[in-house]
N, C-alpha and C. Protein backbone atom coordinates (compact mmCIF):
# COMPACT_ATOMS: atom_id res chain seq x y z
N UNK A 1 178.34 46.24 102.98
CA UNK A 1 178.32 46.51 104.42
C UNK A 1 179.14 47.75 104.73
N UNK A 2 178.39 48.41 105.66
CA UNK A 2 179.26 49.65 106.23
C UNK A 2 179.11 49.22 107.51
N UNK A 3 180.73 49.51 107.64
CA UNK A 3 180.97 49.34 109.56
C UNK A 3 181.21 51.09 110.09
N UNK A 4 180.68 50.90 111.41
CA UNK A 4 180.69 52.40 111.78
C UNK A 4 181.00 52.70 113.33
N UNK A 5 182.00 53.28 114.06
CA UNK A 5 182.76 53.34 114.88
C UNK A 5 182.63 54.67 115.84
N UNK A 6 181.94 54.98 116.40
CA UNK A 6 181.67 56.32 117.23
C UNK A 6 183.00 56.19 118.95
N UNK A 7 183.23 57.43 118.77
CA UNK A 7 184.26 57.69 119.74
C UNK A 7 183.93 59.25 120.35
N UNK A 8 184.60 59.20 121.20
CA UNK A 8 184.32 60.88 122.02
C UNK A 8 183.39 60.64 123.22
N UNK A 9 182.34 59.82 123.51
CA UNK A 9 182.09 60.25 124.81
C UNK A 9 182.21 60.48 126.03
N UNK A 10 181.71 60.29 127.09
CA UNK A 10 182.33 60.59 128.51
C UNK A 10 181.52 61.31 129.62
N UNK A 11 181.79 61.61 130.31
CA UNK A 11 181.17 62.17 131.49
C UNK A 11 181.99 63.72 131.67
N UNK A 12 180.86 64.78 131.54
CA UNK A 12 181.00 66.08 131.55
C UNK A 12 179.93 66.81 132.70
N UNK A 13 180.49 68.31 132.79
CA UNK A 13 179.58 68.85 134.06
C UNK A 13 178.62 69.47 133.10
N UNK A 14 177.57 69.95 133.69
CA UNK A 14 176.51 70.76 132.47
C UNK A 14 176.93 72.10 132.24
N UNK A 15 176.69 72.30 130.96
CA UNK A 15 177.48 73.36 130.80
C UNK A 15 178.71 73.05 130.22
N UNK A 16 178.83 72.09 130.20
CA UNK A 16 180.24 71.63 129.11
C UNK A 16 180.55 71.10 127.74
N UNK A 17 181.25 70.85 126.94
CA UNK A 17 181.36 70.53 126.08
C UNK A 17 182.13 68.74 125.36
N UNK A 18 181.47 68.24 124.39
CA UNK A 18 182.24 67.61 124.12
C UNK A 18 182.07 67.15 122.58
N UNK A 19 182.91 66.41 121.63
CA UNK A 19 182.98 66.32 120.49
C UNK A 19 183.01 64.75 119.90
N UNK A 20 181.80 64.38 119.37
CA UNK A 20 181.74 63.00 118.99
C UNK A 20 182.12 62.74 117.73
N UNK A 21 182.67 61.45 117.56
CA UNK A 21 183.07 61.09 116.19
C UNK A 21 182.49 59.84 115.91
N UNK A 22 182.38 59.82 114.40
CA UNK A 22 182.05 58.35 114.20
C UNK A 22 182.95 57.95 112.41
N UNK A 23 183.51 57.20 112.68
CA UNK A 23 184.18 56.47 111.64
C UNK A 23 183.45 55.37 110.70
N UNK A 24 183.34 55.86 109.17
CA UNK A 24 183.05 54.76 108.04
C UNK A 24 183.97 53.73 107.66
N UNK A 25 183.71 52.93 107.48
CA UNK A 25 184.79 52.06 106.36
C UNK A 25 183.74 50.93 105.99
N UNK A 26 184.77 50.53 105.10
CA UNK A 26 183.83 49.63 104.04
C UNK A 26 183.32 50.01 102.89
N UNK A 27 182.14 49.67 102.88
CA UNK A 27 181.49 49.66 101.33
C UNK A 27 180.80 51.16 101.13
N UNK A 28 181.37 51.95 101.57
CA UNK A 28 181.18 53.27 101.89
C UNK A 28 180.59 54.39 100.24
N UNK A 29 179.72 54.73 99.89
CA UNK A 29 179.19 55.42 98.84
C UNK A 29 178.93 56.71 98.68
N UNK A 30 179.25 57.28 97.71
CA UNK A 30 179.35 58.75 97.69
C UNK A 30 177.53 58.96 97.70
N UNK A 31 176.95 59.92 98.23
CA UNK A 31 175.88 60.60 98.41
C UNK A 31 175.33 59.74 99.69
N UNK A 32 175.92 59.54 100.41
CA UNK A 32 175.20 58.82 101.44
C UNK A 32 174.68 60.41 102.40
N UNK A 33 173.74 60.07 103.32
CA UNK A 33 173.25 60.92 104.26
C UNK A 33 173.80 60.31 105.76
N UNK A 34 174.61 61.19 106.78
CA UNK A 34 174.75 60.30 107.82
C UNK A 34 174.17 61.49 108.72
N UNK A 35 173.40 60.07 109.89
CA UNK A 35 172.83 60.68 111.01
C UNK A 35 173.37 60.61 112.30
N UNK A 36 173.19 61.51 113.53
CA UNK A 36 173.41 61.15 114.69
C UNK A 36 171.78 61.02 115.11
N UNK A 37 171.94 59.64 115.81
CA UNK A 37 170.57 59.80 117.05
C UNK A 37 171.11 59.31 118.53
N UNK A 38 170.64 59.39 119.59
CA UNK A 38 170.59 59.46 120.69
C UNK A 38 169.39 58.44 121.61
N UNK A 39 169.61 57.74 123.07
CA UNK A 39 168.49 57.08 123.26
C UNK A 39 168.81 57.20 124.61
N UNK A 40 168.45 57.91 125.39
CA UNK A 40 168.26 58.02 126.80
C UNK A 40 167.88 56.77 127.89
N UNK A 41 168.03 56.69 128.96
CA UNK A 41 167.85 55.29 129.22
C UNK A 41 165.72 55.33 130.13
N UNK A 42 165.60 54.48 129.32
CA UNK A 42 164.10 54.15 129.55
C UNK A 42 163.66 54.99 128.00
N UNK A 43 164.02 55.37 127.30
CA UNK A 43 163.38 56.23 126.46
C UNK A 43 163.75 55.90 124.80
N UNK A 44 162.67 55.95 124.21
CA UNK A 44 162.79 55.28 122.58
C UNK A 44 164.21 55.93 121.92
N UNK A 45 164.95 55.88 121.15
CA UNK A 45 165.67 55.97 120.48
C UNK A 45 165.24 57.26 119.63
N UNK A 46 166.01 58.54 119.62
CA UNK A 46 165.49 60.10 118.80
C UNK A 46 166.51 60.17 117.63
N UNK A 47 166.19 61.31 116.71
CA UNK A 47 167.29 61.46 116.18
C UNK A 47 167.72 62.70 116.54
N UNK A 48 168.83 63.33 116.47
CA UNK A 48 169.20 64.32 116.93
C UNK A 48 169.98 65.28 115.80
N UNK A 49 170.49 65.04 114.52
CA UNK A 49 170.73 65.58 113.71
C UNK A 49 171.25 64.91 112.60
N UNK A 50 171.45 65.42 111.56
CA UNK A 50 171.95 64.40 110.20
C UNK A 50 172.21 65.64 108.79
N UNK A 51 173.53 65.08 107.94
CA UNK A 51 174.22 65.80 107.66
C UNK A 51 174.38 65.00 105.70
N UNK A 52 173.72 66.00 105.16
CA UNK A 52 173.97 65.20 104.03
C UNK A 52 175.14 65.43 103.11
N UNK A 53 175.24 64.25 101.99
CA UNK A 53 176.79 64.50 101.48
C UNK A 53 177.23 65.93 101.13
N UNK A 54 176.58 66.02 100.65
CA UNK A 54 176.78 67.85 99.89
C UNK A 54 176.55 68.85 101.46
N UNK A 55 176.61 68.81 102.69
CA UNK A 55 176.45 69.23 103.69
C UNK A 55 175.26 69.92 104.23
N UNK A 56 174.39 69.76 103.75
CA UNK A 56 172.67 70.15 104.13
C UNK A 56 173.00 69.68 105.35
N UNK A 57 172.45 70.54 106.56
CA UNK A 57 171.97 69.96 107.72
C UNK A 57 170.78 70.22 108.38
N UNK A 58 169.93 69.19 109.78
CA UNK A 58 169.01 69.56 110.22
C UNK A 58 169.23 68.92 111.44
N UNK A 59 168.82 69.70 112.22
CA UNK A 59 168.92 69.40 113.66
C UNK A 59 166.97 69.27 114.49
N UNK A 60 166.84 68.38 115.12
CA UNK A 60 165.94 68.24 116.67
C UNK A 60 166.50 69.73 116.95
N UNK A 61 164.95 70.38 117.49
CA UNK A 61 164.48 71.64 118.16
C UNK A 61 165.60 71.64 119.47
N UNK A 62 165.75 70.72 120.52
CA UNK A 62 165.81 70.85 121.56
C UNK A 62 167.75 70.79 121.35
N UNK A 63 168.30 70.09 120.37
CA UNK A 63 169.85 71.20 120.44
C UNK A 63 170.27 72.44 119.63
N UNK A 64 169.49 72.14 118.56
CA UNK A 64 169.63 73.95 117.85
C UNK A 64 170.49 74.81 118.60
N UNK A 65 171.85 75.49 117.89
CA UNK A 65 172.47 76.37 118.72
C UNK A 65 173.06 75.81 119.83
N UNK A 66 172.75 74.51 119.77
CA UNK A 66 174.35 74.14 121.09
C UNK A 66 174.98 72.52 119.91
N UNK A 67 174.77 71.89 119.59
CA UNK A 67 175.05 71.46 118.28
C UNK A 67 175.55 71.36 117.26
N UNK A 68 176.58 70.98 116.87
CA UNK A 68 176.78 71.03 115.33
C UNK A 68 177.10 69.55 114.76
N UNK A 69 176.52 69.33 113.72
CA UNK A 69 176.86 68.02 112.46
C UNK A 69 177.75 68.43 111.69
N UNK A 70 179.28 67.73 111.25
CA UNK A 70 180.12 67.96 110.20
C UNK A 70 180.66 66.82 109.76
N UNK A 71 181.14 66.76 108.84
CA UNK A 71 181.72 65.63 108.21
C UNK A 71 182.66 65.93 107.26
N UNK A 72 183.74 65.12 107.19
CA UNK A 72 184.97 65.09 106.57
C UNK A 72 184.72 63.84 105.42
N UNK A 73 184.18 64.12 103.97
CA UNK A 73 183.94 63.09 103.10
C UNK A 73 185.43 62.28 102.69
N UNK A 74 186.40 63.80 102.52
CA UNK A 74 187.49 62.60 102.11
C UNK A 74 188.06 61.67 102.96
N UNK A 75 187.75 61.44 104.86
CA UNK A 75 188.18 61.09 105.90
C UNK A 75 186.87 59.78 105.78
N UNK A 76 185.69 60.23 105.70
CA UNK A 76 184.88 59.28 105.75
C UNK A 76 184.19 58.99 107.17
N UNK A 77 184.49 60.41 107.99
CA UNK A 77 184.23 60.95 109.35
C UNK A 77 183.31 61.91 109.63
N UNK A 78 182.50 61.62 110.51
CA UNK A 78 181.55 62.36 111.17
C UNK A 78 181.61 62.73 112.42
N UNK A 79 181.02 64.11 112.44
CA UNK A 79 181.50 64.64 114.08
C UNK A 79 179.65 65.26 114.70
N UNK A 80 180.08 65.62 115.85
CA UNK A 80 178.58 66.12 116.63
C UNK A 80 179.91 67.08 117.35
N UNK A 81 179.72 68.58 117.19
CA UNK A 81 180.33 69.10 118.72
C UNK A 81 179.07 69.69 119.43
N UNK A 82 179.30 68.79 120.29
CA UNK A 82 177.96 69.53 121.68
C UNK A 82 178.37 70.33 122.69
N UNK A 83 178.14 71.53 122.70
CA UNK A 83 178.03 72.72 123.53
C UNK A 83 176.83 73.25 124.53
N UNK A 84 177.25 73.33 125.51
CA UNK A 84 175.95 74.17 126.28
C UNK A 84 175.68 72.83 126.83
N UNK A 85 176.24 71.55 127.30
CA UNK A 85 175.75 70.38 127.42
C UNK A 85 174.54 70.50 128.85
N UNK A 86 173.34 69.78 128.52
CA UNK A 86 172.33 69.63 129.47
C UNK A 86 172.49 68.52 130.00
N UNK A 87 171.98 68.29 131.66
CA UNK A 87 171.84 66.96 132.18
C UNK A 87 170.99 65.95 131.16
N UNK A 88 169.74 66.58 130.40
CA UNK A 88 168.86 65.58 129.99
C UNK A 88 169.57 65.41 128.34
N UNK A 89 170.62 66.00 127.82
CA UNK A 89 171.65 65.29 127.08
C UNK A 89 172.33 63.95 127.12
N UNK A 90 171.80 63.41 128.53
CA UNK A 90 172.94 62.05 128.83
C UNK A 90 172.36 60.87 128.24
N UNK A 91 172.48 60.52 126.90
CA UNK A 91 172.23 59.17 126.29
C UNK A 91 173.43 58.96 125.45
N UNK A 92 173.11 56.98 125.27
CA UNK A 92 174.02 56.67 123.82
C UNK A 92 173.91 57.10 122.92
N UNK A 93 174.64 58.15 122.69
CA UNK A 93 174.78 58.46 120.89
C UNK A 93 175.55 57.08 119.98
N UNK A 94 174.37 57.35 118.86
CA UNK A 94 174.59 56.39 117.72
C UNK A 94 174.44 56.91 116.54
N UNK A 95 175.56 57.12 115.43
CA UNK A 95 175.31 57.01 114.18
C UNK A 95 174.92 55.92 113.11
N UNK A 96 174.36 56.62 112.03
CA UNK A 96 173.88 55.91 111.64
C UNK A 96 174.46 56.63 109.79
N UNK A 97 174.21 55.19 109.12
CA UNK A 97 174.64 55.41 107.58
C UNK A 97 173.79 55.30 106.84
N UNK A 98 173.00 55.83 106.02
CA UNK A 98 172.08 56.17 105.10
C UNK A 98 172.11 56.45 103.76
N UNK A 99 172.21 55.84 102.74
CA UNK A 99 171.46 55.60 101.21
C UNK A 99 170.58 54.52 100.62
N UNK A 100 169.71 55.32 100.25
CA UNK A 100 168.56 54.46 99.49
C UNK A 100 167.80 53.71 100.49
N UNK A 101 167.35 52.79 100.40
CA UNK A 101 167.44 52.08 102.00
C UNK A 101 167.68 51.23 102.41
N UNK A 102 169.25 51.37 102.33
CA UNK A 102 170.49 51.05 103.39
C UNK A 102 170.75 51.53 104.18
N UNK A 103 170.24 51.03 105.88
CA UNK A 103 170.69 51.63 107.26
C UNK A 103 171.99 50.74 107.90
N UNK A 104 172.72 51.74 108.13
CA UNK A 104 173.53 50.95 109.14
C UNK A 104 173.83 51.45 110.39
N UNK A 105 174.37 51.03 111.04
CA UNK A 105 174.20 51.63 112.98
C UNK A 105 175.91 51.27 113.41
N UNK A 106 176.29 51.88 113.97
CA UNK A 106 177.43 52.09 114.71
C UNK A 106 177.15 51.26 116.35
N UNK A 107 177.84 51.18 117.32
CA UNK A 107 177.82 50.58 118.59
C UNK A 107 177.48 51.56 119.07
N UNK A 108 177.41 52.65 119.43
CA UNK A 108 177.21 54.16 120.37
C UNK A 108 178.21 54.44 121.05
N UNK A 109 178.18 55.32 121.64
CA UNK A 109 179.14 56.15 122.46
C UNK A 109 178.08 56.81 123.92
N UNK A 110 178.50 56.25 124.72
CA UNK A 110 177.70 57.05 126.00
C UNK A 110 178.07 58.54 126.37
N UNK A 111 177.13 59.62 126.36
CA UNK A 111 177.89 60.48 127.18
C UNK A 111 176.94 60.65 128.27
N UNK A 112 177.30 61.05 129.41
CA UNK A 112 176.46 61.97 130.67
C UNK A 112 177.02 62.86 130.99
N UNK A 113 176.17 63.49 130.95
CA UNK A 113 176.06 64.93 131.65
C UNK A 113 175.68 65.04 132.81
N UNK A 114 176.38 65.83 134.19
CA UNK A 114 176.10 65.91 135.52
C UNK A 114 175.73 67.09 135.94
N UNK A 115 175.11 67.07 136.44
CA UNK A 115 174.44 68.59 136.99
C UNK A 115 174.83 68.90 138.44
């Protein structure tokens, strides 16, 4: 089992910034892939970027350039800094833990964005 702990959100103006985290522990494995996704309210669950062990990243079209995925392997921490924040940015962010196929999900972190 991996437990997974997201922190950082909040309520920002558009145009602002903020920096999400999400914490591993547990049964935690080297080469894992971790993701951020996002789920707006009324709206399916997206992914929004994901960051593999060796640091490959890929991001959803629509944050490209306001975005970034990083991770601290020896911390066992994952970050999102979101820049340029949009109103239609305002969902639960949720990470997620990934090898082989083993998913695990974090609680989320809300942010909104106000326009």
């Amino acid at each position: 089992q991996v437990h997974l702990v997201e922190s950082g959100g909040g309520l920002v103006q558009a145009g602002g910034s903020l920096r999400l985290s999400c914490a591993a522990s547990g049964s935690v494995v080297i080469g894992n892939t971790l993701v951020w996704y996002r789920q707006a309210p009324g709206k399916q669950r997206e992914f929004v970027a994901q960051i593999t062990y060796g640091g490959n990243t890929s991001y959803v079209d629509s944050v490209k350039g306001r975005f970034t995925i990083s991770r601290d392997n020896a911390k066992n921490t994952l970050h999102l800094q979101m820049n340029s924040l949009k109103p239609e940015d305002t969902a639960v962010y949720y990470c997620q833990y990934r090898l082989w196929d083993s998913r695990f999900w974090g609680q989320g972190t809300q942010v909104v964005v106000s326009s």
